[in-house]
Structures are given as structure tokens and as C-alpha cells.
C-alpha atoms as a PDB file:
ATOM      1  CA  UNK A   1      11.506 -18.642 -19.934  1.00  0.00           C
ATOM      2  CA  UNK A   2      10.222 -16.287 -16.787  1.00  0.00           C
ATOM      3  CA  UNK A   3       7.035 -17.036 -15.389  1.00  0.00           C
ATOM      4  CA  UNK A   4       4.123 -15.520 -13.810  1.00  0.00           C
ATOM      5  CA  UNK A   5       4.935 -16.984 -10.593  1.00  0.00           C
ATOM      6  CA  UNK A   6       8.467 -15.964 -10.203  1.00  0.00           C
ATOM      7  CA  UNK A   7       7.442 -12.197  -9.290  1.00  0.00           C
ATOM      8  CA  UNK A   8       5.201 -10.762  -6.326  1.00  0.00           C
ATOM      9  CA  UNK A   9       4.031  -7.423  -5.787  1.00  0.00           C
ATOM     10  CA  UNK A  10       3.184  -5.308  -2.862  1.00  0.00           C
ATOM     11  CA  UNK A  11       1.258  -2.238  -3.015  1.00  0.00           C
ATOM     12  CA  UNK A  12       0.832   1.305  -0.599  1.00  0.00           C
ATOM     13  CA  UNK A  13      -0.654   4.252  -1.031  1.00  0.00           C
ATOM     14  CA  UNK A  14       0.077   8.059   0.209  1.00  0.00           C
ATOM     15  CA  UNK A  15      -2.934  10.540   0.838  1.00  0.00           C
ATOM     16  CA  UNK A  16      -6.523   9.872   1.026  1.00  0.00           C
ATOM     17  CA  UNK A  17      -8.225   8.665  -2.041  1.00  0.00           C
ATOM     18  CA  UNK A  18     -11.670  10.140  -1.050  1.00  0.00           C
ATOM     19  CA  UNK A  19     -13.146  12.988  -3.177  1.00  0.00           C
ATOM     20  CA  UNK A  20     -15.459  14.797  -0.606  1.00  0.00           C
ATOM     21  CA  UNK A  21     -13.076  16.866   1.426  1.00  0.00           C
ATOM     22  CA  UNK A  22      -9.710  17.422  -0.277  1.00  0.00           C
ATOM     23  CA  UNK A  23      -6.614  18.304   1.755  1.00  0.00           C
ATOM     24  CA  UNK A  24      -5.314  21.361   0.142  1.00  0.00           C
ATOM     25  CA  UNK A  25      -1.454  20.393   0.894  1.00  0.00           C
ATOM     26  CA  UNK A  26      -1.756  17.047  -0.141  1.00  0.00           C
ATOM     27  CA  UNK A  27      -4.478  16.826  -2.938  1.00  0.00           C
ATOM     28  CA  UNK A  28      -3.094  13.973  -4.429  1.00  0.00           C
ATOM     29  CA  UNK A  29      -3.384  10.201  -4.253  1.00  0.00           C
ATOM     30  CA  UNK A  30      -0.510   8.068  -4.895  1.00  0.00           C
ATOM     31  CA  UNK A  31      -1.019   4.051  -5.158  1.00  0.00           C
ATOM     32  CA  UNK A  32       2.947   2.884  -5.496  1.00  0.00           C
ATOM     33  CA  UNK A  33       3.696  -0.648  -6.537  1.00  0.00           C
ATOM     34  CA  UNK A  34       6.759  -2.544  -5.701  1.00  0.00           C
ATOM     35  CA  UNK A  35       7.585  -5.276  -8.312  1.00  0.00           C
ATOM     36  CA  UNK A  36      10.112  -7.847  -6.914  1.00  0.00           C
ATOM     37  CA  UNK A  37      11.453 -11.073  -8.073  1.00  0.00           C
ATOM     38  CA  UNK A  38      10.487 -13.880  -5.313  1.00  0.00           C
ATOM     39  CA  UNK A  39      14.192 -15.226  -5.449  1.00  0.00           C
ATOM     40  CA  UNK A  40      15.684 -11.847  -5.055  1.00  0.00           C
ATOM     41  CA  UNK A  41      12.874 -10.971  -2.443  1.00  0.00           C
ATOM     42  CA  UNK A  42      13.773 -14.167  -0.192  1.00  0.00           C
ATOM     43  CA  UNK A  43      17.586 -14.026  -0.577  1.00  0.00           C
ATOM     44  CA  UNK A  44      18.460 -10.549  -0.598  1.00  0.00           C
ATOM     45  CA  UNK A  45      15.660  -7.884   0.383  1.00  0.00           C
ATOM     46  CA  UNK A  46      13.833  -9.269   3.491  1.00  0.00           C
ATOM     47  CA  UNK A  47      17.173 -10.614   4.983  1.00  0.00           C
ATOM     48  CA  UNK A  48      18.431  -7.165   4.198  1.00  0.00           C
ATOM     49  CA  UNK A  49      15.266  -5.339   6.493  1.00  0.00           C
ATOM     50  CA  UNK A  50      15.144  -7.843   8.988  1.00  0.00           C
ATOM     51  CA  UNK A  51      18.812  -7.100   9.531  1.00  0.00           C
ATOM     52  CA  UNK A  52      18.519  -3.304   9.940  1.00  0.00           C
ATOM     53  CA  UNK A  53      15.916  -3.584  12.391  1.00  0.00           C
ATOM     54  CA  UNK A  54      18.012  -5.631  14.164  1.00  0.00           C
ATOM     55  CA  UNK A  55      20.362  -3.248  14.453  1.00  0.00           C
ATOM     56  CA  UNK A  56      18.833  -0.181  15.091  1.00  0.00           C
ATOM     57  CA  UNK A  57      15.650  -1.542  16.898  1.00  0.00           C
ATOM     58  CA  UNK A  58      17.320  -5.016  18.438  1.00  0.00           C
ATOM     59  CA  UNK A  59      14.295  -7.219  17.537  1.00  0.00           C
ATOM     60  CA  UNK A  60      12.103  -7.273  14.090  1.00  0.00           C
ATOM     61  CA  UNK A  61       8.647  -6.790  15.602  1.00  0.00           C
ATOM     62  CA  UNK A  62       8.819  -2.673  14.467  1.00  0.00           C
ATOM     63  CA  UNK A  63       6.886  -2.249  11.649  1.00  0.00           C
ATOM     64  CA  UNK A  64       8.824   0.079   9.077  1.00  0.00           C
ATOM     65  CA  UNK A  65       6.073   3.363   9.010  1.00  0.00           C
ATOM     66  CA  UNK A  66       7.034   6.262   6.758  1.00  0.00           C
ATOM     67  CA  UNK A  67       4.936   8.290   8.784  1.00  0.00           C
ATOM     68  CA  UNK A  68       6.146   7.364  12.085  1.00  0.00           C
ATOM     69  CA  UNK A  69       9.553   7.790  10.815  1.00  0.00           C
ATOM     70  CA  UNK A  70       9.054  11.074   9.432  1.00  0.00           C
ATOM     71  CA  UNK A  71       7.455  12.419  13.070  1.00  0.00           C
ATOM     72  CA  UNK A  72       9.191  10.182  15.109  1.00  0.00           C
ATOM     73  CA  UNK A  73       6.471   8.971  16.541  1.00  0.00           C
ATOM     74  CA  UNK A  74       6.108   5.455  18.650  1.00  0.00           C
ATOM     75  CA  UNK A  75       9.325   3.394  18.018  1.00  0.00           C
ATOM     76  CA  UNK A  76      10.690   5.793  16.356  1.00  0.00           C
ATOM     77  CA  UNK A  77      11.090   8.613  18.815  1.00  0.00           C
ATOM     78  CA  UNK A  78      14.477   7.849  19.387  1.00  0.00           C
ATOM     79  CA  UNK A  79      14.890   9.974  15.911  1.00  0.00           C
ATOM     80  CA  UNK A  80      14.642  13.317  17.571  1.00  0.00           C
ATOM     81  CA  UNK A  81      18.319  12.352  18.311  1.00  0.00           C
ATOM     82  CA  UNK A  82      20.129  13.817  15.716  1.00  0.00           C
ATOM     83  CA  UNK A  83      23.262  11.453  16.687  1.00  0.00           C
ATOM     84  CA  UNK A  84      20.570   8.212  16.074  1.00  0.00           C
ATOM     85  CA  UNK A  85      18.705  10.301  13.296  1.00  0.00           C
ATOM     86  CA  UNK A  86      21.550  10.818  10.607  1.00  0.00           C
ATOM     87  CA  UNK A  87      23.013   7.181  10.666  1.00  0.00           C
ATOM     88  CA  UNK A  88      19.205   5.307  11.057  1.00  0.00           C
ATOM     89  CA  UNK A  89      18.098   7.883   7.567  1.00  0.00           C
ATOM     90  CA  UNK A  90      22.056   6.793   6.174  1.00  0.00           C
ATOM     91  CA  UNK A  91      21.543   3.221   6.515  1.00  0.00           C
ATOM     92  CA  UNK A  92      17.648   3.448   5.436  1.00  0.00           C
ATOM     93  CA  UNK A  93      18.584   5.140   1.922  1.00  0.00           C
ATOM     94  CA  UNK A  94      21.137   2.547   1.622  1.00  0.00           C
ATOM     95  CA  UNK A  95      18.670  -0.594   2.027  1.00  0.00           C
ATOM     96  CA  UNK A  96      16.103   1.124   0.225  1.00  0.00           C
ATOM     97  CA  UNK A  97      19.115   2.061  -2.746  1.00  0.00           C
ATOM     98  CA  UNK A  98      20.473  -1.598  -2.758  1.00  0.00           C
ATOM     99  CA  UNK A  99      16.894  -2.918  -2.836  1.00  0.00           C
ATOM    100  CA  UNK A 100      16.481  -4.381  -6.281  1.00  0.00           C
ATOM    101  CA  UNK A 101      12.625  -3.731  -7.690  1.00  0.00           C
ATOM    102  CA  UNK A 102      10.487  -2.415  -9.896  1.00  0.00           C
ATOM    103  CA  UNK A 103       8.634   0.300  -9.535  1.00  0.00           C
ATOM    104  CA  UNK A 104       5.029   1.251 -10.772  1.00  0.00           C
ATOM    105  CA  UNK A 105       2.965   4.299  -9.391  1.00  0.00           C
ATOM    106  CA  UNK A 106      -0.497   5.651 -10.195  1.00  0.00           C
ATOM    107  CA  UNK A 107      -0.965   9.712  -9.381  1.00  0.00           C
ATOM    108  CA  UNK A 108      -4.338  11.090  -8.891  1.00  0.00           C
ATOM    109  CA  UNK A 109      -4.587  14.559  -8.890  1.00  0.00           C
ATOM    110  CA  UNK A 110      -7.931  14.848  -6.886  1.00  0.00           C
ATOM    111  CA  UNK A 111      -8.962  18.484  -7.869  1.00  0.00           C
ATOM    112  CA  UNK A 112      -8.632  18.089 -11.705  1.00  0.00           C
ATOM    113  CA  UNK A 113     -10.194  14.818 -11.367  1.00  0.00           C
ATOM    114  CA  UNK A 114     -13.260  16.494  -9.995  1.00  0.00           C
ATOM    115  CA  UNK A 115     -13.560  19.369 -12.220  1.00  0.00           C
ATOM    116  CA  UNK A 116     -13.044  17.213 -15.387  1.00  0.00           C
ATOM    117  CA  UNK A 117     -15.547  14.409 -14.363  1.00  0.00           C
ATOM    118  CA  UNK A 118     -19.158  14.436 -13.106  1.00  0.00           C
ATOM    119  CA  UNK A 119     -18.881  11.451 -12.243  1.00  0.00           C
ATOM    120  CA  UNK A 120     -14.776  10.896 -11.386  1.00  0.00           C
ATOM    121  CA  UNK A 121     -14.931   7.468  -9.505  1.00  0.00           C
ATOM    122  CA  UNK A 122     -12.548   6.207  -7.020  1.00  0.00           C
ATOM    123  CA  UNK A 123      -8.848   7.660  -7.082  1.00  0.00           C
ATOM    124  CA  UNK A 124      -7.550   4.221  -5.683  1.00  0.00           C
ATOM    125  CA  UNK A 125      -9.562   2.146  -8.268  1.00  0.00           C
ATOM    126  CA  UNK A 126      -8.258   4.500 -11.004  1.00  0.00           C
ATOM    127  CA  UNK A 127      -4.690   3.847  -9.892  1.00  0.00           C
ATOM    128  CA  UNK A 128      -4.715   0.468  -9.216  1.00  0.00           C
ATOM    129  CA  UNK A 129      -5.999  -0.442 -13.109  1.00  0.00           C
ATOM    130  CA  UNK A 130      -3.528   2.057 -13.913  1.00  0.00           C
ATOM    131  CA  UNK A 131      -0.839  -0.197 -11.889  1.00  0.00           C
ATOM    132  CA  UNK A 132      -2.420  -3.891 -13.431  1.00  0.00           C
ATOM    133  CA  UNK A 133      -2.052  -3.096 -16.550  1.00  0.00           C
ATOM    134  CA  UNK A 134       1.510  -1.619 -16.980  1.00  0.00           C
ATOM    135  CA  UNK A 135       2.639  -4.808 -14.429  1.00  0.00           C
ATOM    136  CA  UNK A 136       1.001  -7.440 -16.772  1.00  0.00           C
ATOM    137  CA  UNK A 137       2.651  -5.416 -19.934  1.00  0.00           C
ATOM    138  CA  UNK A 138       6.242  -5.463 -18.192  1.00  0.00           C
ATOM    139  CA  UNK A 139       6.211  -9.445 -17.366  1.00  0.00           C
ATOM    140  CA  UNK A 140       4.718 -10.490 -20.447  1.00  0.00           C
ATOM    141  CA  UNK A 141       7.874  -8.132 -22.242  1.00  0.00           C
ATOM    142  CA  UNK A 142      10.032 -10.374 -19.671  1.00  0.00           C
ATOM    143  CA  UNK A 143       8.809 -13.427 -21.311  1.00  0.00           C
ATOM    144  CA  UNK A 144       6.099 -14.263 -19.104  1.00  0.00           C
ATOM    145  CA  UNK A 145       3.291 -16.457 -20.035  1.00  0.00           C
ATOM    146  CA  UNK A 146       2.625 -19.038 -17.590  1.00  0.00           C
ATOM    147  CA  UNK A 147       1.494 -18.959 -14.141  1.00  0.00           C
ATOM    148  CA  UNK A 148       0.338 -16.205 -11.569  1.00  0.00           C
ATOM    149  CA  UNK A 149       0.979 -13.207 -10.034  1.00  0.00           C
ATOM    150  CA  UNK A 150       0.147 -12.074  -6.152  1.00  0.00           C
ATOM    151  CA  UNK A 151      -0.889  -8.413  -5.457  1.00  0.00           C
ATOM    152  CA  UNK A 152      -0.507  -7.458  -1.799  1.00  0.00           C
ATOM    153  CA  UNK A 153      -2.653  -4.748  -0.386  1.00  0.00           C
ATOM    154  CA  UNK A 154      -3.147  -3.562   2.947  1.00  0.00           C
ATOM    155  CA  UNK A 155      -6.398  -4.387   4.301  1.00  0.00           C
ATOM    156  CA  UNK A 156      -8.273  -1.248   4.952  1.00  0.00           C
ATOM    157  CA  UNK A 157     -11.861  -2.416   6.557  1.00  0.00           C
ATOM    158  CA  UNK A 158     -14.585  -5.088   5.565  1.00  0.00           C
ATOM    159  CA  UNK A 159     -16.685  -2.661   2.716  1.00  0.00           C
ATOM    160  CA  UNK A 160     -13.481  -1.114   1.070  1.00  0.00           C
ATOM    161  CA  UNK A 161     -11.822  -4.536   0.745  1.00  0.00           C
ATOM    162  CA  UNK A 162     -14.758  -6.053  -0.637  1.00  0.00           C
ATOM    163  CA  UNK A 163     -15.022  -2.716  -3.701  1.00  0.00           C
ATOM    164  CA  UNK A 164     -11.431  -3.298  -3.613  1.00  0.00           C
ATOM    165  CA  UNK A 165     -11.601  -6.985  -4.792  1.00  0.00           C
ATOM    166  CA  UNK A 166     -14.706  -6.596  -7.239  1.00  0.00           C
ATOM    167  CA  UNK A 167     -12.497  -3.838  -8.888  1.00  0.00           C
ATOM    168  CA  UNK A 168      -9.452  -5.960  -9.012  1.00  0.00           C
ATOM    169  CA  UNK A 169     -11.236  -8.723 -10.083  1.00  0.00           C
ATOM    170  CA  UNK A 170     -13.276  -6.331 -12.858  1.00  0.00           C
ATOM    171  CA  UNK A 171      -9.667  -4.901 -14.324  1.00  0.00           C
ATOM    172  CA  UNK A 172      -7.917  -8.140 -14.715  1.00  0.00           C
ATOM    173  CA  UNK A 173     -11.295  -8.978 -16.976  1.00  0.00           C
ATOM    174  CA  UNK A 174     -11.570  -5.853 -18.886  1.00  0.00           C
ATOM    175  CA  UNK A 175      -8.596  -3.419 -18.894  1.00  0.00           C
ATOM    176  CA  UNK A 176      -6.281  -1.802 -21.869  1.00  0.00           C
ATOM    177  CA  UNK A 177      -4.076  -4.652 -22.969  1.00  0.00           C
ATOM    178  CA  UNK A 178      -6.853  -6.929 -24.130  1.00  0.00           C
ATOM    179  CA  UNK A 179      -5.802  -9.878 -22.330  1.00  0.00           C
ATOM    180  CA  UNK A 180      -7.127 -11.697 -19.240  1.00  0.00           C
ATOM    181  CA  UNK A 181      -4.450 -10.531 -16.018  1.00  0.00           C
ATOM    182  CA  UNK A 182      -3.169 -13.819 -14.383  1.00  0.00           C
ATOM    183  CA  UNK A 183      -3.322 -11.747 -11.262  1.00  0.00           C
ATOM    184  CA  UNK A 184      -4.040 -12.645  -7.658  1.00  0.00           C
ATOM    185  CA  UNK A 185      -4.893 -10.444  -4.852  1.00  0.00           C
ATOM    186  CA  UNK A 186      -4.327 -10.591  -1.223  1.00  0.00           C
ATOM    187  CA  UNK A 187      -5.215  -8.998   1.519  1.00  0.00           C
ATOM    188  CA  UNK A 188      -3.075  -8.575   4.583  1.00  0.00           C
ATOM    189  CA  UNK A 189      -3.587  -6.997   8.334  1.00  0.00           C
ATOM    190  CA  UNK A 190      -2.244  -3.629   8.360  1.00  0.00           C
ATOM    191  CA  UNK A 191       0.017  -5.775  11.474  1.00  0.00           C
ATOM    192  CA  UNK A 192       1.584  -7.995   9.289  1.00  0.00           C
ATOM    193  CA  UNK A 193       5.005  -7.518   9.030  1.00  0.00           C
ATOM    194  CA  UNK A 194       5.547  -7.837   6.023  1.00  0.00           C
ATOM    195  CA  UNK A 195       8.594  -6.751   5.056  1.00  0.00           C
ATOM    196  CA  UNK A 196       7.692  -6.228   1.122  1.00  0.00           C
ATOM    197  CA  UNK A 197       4.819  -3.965   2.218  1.00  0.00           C
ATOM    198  CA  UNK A 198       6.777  -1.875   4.307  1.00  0.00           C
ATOM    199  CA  UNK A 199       9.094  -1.397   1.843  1.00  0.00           C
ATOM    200  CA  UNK A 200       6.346   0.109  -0.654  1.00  0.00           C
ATOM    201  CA  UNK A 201       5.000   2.350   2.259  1.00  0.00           C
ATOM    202  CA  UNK A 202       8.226   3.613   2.309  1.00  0.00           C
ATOM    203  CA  UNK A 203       8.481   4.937  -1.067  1.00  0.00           C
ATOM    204  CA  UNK A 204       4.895   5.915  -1.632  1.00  0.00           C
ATOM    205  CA  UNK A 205       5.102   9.523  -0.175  1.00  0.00           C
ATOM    206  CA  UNK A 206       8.302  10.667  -1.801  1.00  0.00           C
ATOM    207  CA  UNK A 207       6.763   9.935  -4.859  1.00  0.00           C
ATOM    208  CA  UNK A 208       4.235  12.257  -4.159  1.00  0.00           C
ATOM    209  CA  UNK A 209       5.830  14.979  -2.422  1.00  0.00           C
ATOM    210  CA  UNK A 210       8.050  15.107  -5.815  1.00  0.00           C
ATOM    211  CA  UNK A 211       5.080  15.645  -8.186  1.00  0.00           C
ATOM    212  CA  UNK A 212       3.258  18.505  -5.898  1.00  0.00           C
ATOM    213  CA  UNK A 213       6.755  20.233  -5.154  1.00  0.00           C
ATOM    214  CA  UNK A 214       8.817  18.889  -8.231  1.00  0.00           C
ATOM    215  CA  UNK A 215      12.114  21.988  -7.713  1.00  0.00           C
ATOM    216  CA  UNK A 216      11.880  20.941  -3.759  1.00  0.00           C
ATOM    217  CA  UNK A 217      14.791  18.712  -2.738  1.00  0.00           C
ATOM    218  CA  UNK A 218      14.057  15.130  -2.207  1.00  0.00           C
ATOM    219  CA  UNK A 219      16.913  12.861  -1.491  1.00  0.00           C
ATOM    220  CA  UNK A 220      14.044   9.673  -1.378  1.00  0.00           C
ATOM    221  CA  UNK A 221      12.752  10.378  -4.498  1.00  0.00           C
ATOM    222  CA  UNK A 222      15.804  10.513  -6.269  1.00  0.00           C
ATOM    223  CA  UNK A 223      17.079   6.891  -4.451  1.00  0.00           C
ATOM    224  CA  UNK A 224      13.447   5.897  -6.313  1.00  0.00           C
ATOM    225  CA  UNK A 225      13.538   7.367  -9.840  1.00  0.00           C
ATOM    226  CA  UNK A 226      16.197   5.098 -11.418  1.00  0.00           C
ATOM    227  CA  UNK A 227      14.074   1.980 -10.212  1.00  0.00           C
ATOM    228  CA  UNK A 228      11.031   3.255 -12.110  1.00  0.00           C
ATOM    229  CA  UNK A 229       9.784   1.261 -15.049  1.00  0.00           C
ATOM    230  CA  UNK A 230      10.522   3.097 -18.443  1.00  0.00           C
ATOM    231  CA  UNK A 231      10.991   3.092 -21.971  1.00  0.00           C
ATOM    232  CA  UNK A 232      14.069   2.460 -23.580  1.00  0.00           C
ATOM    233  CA  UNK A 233      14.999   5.964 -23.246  1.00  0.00           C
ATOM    234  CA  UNK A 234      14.514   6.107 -19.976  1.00  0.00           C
ATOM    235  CA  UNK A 235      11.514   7.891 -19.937  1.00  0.00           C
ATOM    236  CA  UNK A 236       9.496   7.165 -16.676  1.00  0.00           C
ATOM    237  CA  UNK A 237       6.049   9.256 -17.578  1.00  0.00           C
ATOM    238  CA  UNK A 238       3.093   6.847 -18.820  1.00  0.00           C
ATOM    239  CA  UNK A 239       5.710   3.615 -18.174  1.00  0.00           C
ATOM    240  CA  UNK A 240       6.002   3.618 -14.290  1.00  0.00           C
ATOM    241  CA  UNK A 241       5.015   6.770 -13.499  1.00  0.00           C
ATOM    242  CA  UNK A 242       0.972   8.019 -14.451  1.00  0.00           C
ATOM    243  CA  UNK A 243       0.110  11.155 -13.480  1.00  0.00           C
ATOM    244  CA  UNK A 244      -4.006  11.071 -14.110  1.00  0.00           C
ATOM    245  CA  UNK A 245      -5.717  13.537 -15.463  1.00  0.00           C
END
């Protein structure tokens, strides 16, 4: 029988989940969760980053930025290259590709969230219960019932990590399924190098850059979709995908 404690989860987000002043080319906010097995995580994923850092960087200390990456900014300048571009992009599809997780995303389209609601509340709160709730229903359908689950978020200052926590703490009590969420969060330094969180910053854009410009290509987002939760059909929408409202 699976347990609680044999999966981990590490969360990003895309866009800006305040409401006041809306970016009109990126109204959206996207909260993407990465659902990984622990074993699978320690014996196959992070040995899989650490060794193409190694060889495209020559140490592990870079932190894997999608936004740096895309503007090839900081340690990443070297991608204005197109000779070091095409095979660094090659070999990141293939990690990200051969990566084996699960994942979950919340959507927040901030305009019709605003004109529906007086009173919307927080985009990143609504997508993180979004997020709890479909993770708890997908390990309990795994045959999970004992033992815990850590959620790792990026630290993002003292008063939104504190709302953060209270809300976390406030969905695993009272959320959709019914049941009490054997959930854990933690928060870690946007410095850590974790290589579990860089791997969800990673795929959090795409994700929204595919539901603002759906016909536009996007190579990353199609390297993602298969590795969305779903139904039996394979039907992504309201499984591992929530677009909201």
C-alpha cells in the first residue's frame, strides 16, 4: 500500500497574483505543482539536473531560472550563442521530457476574476486550494492513507508567507473533499537550490503562455501536457489543469 510519505511536492508560480494593476499581456496567474515520488526524485530526477548543470555550467551552484533562461540573463548569457543555445534548450526538453511527475496547475484569469467578484480574494490562495485538493484526491486514488505529504513553496517575504501558511493551514481543514489534508508546508529561500523547485519554475510559464495564446506554438507545453493529471480519458481540464473562473 502507497503512503502519504512516499511523495513530495514542489510548487511555482508564473505572473503576479495581485489584483490592483493587471499586466495586460500577462493577466493571468498560474500556481504549477510538481508531484514526484521521493524514490524516483532521489534516484533519477535530481541526479539527472545536477548532471546537466554540470555539463553545461561545470559546477551545480546555477540556479535553473525560466526567466533568466528565456533572456539570457546572468549565467545564462552564454545563450545568445546560438551554437550553446540549440543544444543547452535540446538537452533541457530532454531532462524536463524524461522527468517522471505529476503535474497539477491552478489558472487565474485575473480580469474575469474581478468583474465576477466584489470581493475576488487572492489569485494564489485560490490556486493553491485548487492544487490541495486535486493532490490529496490523486494519492488517496493511489492507495494512500497513512502518513504525510510536504508542499514546497518559495518563500516570498515575512507577511505573504505568514497569509500563505494560515491559508494552507485553513484548506487542508475545510476544502472540497471533506477530509482533513495530511499536508505539510515548507518554506524555502528563493537561494535554495533545490532542484525539485527549479524544476516546477520551469514549467510554470509554458503553462500559461498556452492558455492566453492556445494556436501559438509551444514546444514546452507540449513536453508538459502528457504529464498532466487526468481522467481516464485523458482529459486534463478540472483534473490537473483549472482554469478559474
Amino acid at each position: 500500500m502507497s503512503s502519504f510519505d512516499d511523495y513530495i511536492i514542489f510548487i511555482d508560480e508564473s505572473g503576479d497574483h495581485g489584483l490592483a494593476s493587471i499586466d495586460p499581456n500577462y493577466p493571468i496567474f498560474v500556481l504549477a505543482f510538481c508531484l514526484v515520488e521521493k524514490r524516483i526524485y532521489a534516484e533519477q530526477i535530481a541526479p539527472a539536473i545536477l548532471k546537466f548543470k554540470f555539463k553545461h555550467f561545470g559546477h551545480d551552484q546555477v540556479i535553473l531560472h525560466e526567466r533568466d533562461i528565456r533572456k539570457a540573463k546572468g549565467p545564462f548569457n552564454f545563450l545568445q550563442n546560438k551554437n550553446r543555445r540549440v543544444p543547452f534548450y535540446d538537452d533541457l526538453n530532454i531532462l524536463i521530457e524524461e522527468s517522471n511527475f505529476l503535474t497539477i496547475a491552478g489558472v487565474i484569469k485575473k480580469n474575469r476574476l474581478n468583474s465576477k467578484y466584489s470581493d475576488p480574494g487572492n489569485p494564489y490562495h485560490i490556486a493553491m486550494g485548487f492544487g490541495l485538493e486535486r493532490i490529496f484526491l490523486h494519492l488517496r486514488n493511489l492507495g494512500c492513507r497513512t502518513g504525510r505529504t510536504f508542499f514546497l513553496f518559495e518563500s516570498r517575504g515575512k507577511k505573504e508567507d505568514n497569509d500563505l501558511e494560515l491559508e494552507f493551514h485553513r484548506v487542508c481543514k475545510h476544502n472540497a473533499t471533506g477530509h482533513q489534508l495530511p499536508f505539510e508546508i515548507i518554506l524555502a529561500d528563493k537561494k535554495c537550490n533545490s532542484a525539485g523547485l527549479q524544476l516546477a519554475d520551469l514549467i510554470a510559464r509554458p503553462i500559461g503562455r498556452k492558455i492566453l495564446m492556445p494556436e501559438q506554438q509551444n514546444r514546452a507545453y507540449e513536453i508538459i501536457r502528457p504529464k498532466f493529471r487526468s481522467d481516464p480519458g485523458g482529459e486534463i481540464k478540472g483534473w490537473g489543469l483549472k482554469i478559474y473562473p
